[in-house]
C-alpha atoms as a PDB file:
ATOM      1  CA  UNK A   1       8.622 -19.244  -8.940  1.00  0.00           C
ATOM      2  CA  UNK A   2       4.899 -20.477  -9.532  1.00  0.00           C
ATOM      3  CA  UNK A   3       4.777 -24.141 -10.404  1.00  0.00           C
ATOM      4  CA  UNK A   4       0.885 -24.344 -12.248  1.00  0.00           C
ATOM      5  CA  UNK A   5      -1.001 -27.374 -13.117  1.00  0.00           C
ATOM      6  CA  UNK A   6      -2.137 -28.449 -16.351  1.00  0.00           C
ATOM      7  CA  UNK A   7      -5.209 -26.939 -16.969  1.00  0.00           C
ATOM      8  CA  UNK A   8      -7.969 -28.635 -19.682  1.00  0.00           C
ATOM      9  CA  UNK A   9     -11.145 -26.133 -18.747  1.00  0.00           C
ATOM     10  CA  UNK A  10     -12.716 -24.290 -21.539  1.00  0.00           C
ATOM     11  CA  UNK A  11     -13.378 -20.707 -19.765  1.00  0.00           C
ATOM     12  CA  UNK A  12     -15.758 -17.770 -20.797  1.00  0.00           C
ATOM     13  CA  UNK A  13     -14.625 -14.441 -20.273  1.00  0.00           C
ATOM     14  CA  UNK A  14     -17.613 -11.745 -19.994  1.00  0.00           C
ATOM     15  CA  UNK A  15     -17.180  -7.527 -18.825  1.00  0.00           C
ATOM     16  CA  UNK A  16     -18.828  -7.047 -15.291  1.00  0.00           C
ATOM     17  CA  UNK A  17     -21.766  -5.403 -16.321  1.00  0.00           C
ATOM     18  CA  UNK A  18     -25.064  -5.259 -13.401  1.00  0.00           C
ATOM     19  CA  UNK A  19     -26.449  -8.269 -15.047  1.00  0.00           C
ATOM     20  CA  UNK A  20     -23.324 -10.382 -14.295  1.00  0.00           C
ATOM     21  CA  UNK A  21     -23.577  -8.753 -10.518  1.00  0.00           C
ATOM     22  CA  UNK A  22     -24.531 -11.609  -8.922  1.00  0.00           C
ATOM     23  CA  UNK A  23     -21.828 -13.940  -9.657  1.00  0.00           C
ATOM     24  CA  UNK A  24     -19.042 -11.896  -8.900  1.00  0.00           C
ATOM     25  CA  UNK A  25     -20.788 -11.617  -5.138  1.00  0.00           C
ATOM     26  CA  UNK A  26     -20.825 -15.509  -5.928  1.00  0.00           C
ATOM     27  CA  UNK A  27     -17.104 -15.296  -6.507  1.00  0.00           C
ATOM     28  CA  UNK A  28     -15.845 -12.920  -4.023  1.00  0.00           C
ATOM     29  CA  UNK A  29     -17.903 -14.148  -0.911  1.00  0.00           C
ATOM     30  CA  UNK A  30     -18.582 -12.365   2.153  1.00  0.00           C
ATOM     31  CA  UNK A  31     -15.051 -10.724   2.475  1.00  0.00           C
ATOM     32  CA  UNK A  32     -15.532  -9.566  -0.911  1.00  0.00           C
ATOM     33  CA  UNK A  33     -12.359 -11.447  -1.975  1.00  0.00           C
ATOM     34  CA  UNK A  34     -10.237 -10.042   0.392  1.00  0.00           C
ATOM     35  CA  UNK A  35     -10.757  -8.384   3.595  1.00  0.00           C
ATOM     36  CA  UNK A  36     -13.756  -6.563   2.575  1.00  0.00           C
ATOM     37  CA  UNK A  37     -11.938  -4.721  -0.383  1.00  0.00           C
ATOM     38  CA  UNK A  38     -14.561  -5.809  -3.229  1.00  0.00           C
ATOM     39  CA  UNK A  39     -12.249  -4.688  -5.655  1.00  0.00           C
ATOM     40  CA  UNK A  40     -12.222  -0.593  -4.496  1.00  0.00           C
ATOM     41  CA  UNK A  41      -8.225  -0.475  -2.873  1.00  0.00           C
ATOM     42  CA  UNK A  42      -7.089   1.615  -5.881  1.00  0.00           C
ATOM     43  CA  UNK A  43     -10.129   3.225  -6.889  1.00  0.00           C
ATOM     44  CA  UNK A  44     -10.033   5.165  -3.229  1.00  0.00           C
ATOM     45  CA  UNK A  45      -7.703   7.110  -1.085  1.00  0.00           C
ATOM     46  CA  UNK A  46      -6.310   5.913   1.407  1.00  0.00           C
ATOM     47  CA  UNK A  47      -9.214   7.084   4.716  1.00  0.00           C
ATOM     48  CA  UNK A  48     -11.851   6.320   2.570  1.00  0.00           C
ATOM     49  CA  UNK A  49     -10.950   3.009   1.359  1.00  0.00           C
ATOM     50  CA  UNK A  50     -10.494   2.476   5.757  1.00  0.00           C
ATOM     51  CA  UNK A  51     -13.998   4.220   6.165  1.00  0.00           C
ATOM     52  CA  UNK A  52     -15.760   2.207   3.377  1.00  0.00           C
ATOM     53  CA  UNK A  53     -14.284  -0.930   4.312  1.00  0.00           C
ATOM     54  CA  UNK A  54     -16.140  -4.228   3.855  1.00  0.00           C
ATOM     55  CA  UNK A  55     -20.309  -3.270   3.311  1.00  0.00           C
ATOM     56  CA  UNK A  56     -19.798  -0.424   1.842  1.00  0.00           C
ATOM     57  CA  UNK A  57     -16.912  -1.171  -0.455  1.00  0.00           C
ATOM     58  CA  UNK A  58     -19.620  -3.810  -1.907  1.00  0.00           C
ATOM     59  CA  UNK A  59     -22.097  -0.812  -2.583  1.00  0.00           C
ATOM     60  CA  UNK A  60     -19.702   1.070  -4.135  1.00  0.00           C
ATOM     61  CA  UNK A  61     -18.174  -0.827  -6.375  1.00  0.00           C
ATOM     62  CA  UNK A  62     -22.006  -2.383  -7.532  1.00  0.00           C
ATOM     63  CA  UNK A  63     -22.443   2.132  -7.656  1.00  0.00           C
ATOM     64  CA  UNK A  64     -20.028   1.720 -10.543  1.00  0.00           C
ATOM     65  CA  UNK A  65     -21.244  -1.250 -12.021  1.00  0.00           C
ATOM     66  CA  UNK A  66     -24.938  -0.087 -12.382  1.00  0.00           C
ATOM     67  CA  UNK A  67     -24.067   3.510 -13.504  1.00  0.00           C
ATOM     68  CA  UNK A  68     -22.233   1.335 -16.372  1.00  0.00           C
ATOM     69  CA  UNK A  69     -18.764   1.503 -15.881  1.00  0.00           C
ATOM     70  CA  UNK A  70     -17.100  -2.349 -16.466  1.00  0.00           C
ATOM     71  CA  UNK A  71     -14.389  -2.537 -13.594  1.00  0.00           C
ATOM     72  CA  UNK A  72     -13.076  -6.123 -14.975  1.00  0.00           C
ATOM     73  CA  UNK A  73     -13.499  -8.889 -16.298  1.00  0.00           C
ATOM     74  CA  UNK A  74     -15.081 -12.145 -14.725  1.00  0.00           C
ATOM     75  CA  UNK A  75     -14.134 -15.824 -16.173  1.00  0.00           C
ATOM     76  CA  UNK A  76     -16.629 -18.829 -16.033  1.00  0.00           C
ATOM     77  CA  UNK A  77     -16.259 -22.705 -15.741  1.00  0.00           C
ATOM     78  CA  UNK A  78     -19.122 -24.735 -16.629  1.00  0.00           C
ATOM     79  CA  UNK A  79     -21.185 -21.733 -16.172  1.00  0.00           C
ATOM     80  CA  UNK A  80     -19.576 -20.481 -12.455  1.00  0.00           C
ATOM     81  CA  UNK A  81     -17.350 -17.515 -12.298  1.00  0.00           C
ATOM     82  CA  UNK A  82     -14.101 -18.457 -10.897  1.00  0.00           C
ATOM     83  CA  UNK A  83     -11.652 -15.978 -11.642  1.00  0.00           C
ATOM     84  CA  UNK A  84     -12.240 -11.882 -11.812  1.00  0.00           C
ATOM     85  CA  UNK A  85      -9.260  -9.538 -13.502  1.00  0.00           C
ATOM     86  CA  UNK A  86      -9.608  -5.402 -12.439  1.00  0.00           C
ATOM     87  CA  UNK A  87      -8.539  -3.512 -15.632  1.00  0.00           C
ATOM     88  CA  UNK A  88      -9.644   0.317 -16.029  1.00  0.00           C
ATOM     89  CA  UNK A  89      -8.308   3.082 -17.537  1.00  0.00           C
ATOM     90  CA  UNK A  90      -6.104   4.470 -15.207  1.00  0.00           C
ATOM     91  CA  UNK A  91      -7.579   7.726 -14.454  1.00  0.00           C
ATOM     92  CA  UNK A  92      -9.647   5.628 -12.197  1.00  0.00           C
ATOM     93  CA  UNK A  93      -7.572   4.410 -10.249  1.00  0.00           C
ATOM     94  CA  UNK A  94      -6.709   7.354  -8.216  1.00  0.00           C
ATOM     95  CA  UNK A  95      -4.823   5.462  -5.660  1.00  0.00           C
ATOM     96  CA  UNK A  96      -1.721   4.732  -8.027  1.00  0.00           C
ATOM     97  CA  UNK A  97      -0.349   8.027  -8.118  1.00  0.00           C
ATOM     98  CA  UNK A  98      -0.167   8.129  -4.669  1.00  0.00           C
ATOM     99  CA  UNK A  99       2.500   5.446  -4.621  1.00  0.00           C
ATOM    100  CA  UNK A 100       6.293   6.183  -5.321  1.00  0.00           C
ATOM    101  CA  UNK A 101       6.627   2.730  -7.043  1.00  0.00           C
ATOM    102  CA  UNK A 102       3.672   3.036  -9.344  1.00  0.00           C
ATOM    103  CA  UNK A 103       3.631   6.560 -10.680  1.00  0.00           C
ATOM    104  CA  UNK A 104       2.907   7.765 -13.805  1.00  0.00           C
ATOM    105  CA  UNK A 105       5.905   6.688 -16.097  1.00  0.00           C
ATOM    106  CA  UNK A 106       5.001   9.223 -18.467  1.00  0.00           C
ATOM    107  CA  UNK A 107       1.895  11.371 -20.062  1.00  0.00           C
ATOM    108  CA  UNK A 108       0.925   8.422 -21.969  1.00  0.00           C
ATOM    109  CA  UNK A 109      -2.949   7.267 -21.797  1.00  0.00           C
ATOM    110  CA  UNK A 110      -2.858   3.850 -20.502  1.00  0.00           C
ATOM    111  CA  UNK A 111      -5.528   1.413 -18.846  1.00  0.00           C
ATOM    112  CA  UNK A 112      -4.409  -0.384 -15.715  1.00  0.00           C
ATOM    113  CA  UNK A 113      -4.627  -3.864 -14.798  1.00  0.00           C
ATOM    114  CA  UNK A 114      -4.643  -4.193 -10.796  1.00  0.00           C
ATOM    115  CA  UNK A 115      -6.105  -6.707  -9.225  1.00  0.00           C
ATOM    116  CA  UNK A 116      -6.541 -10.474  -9.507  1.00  0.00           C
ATOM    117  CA  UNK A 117      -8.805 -13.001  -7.527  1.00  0.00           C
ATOM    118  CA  UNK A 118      -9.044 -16.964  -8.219  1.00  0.00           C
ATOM    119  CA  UNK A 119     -11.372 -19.441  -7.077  1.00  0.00           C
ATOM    120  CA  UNK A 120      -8.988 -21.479  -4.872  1.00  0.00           C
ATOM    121  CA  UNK A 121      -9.803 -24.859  -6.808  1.00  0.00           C
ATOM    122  CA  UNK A 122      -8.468 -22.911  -9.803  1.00  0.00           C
ATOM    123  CA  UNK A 123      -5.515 -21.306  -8.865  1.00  0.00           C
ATOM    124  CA  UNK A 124      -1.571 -22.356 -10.018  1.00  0.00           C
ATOM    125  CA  UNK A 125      -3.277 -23.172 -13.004  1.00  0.00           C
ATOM    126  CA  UNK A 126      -2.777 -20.980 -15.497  1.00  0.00           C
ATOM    127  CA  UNK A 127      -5.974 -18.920 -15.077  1.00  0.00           C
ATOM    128  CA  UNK A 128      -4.546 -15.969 -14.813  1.00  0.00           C
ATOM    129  CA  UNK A 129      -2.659 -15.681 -17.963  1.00  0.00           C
ATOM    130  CA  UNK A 130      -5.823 -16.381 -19.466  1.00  0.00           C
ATOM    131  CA  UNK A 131      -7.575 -13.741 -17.552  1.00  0.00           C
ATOM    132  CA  UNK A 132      -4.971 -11.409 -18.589  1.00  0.00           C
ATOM    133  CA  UNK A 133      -5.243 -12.558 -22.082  1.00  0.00           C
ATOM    134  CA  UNK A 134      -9.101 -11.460 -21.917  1.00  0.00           C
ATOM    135  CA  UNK A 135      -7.949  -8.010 -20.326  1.00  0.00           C
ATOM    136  CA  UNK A 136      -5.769  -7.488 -23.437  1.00  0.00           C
ATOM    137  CA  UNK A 137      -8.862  -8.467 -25.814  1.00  0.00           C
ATOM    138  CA  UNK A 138     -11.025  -5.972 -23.649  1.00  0.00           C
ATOM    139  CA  UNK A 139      -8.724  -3.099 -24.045  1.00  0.00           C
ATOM    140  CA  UNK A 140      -8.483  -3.908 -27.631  1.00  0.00           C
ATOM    141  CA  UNK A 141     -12.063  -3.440 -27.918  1.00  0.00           C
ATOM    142  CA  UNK A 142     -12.264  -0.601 -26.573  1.00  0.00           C
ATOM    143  CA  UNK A 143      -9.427   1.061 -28.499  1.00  0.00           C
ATOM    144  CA  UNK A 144      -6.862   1.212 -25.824  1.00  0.00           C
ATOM    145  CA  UNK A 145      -3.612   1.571 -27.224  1.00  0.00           C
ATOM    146  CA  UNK A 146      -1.070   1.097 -23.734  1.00  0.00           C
ATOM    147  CA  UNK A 147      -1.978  -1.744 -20.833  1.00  0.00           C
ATOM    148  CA  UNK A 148      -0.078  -1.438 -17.650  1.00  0.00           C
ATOM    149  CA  UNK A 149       0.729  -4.042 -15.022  1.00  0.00           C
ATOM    150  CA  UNK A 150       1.890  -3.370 -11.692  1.00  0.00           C
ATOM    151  CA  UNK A 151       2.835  -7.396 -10.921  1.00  0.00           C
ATOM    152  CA  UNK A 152       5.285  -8.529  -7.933  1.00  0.00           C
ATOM    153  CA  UNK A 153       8.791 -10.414  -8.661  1.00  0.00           C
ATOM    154  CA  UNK A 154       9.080 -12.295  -6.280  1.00  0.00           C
ATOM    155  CA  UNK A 155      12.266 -14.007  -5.423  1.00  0.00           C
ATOM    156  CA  UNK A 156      10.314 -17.133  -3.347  1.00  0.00           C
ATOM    157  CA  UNK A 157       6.990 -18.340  -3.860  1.00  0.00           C
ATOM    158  CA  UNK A 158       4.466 -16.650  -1.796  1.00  0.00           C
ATOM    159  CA  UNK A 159       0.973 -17.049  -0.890  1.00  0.00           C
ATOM    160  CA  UNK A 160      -1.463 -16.168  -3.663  1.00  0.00           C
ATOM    161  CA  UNK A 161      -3.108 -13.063  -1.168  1.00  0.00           C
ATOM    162  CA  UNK A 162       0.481 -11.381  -1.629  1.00  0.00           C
ATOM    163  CA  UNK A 163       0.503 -11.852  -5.111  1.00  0.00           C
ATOM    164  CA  UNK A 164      -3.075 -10.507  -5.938  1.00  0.00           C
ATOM    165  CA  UNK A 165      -1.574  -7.579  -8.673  1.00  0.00           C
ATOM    166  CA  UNK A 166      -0.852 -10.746 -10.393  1.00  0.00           C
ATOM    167  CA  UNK A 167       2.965 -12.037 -11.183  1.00  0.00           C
ATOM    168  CA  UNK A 168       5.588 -10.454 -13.625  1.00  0.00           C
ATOM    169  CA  UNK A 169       6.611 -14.161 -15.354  1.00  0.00           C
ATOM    170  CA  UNK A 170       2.209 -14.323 -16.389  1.00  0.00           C
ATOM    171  CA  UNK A 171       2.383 -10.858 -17.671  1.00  0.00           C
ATOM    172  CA  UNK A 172       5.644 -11.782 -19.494  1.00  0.00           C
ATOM    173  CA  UNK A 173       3.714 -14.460 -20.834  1.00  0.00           C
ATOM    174  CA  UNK A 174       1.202 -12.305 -22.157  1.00  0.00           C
ATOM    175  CA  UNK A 175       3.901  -9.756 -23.894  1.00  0.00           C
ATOM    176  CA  UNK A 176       3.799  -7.421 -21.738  1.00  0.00           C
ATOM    177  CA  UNK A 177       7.467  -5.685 -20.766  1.00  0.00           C
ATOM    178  CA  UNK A 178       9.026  -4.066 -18.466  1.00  0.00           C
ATOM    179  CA  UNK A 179       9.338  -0.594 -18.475  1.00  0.00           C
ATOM    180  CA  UNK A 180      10.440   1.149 -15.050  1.00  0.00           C
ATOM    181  CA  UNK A 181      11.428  -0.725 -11.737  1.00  0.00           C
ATOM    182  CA  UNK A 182      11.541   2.110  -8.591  1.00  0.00           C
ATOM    183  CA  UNK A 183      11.266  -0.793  -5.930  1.00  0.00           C
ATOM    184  CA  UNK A 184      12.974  -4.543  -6.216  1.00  0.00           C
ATOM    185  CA  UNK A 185       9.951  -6.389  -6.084  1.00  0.00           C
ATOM    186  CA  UNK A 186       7.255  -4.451  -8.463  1.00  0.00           C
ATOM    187  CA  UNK A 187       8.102  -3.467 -12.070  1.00  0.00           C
ATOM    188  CA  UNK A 188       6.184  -1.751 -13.913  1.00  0.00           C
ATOM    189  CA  UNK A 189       4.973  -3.523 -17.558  1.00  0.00           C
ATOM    190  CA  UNK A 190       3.465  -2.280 -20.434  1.00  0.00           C
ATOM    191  CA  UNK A 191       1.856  -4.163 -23.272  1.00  0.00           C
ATOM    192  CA  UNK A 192       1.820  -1.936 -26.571  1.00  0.00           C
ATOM    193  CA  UNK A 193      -1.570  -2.634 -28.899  1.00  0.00           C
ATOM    194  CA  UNK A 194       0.318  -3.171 -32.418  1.00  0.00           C
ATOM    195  CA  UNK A 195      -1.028  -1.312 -35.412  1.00  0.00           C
ATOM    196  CA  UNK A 196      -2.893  -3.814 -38.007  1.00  0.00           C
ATOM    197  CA  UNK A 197      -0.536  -4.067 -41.278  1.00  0.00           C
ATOM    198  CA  UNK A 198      -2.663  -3.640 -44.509  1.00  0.00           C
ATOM    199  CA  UNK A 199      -0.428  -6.525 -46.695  1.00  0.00           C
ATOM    200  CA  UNK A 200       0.173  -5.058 -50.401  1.00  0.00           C
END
């Protein structure tokens, strides 16, 4: 449904850590990519993510940043950030078991990816498999063993705002699969961390 460019650029994938905070306010701008979310829709309930809207969203999120937490992942071009993925475990993200479509499949401990934002000279290019190839790496790191996607399936191209938990064909692209669909439009996927074979 997404036709994407070629894309040549080298990109550099760094955590969000408070040194790096600076160029995801680059990034996001003054509506803190969208709408004054910065980044906090899942990470609140539902009144306080109303309350905290905008200003404060930005101070709480940097809250988490500078008390060491990594929310994401931010990509560079050339040395600017152009692209941000959200992955956490999901335990943070208190917001998805409030939705029927995205609760818990099962006990499993899982991190989440959630939320994608694109510099719009960058987007339909790719950038997003890429920044969900760094998620992967990040999860790795950390000895995640589950990755979970809550991506739209869309059956018509929509605008890139609609589509910002990223798209089911670029986490399908990744490996991820699909585990559990309870609405028509947003599958759940999961991306399993093989075990390393020792060759005899």
């Amino acid at each position: 449904m997404f036709s994407e460019e070629k894309d040549s650029c080298d990109y550099d994938f760094h955590a969000l850590t408070s040194g790096r905070w600076a160029d995801l306010e680059t990034l996001f701008g003054v509506s803190g990519a969208c709408g004054g979310c910065w980044c906090m829709y899942w990470r609140l309930g539902r009144e306080e993510f109303r309350q905290k809207h905008g200003e404060l969203n930005r101070k709480a999120l940097k809250s988490l940043v500078d008390s060491g937490l990594v929310p994401g992942i931010l990509a560079y071009a050339n040395g600017q950030p152009v692209g941000w993925v959200s992955v956490a475990p999901r335990e943070t993200l208190s917001r998805l078991d409030s939705s029927r479509a995205l609760k818990r499949v099962d006990d499993k401990p899982v991190w989440s990816v959630v939320c994608f934002f694109v510099a719009k000279p960058f987007r339909r290019r790719g950038l997003s498999v890429k920044l969900l190839e760094a998620a992967v790496g990040y999860v790795k790191e950390k000895g995640g063993k589950i990755i979970e996607g809550y991506p739209v399936d869309p059956q018509k191209d929509w605008p890139a705002p609609f589509v910002y938990t990223g798209a089911a064909s670029a986490f399908g692209r990744v490996g991820f699969k699909e585990v559990i669909r309870r609405s028509k439009a947003r599958p759940i996927m999961r991306y399993t961390v093989r075990k390393e074979t020792i060759p005899f």
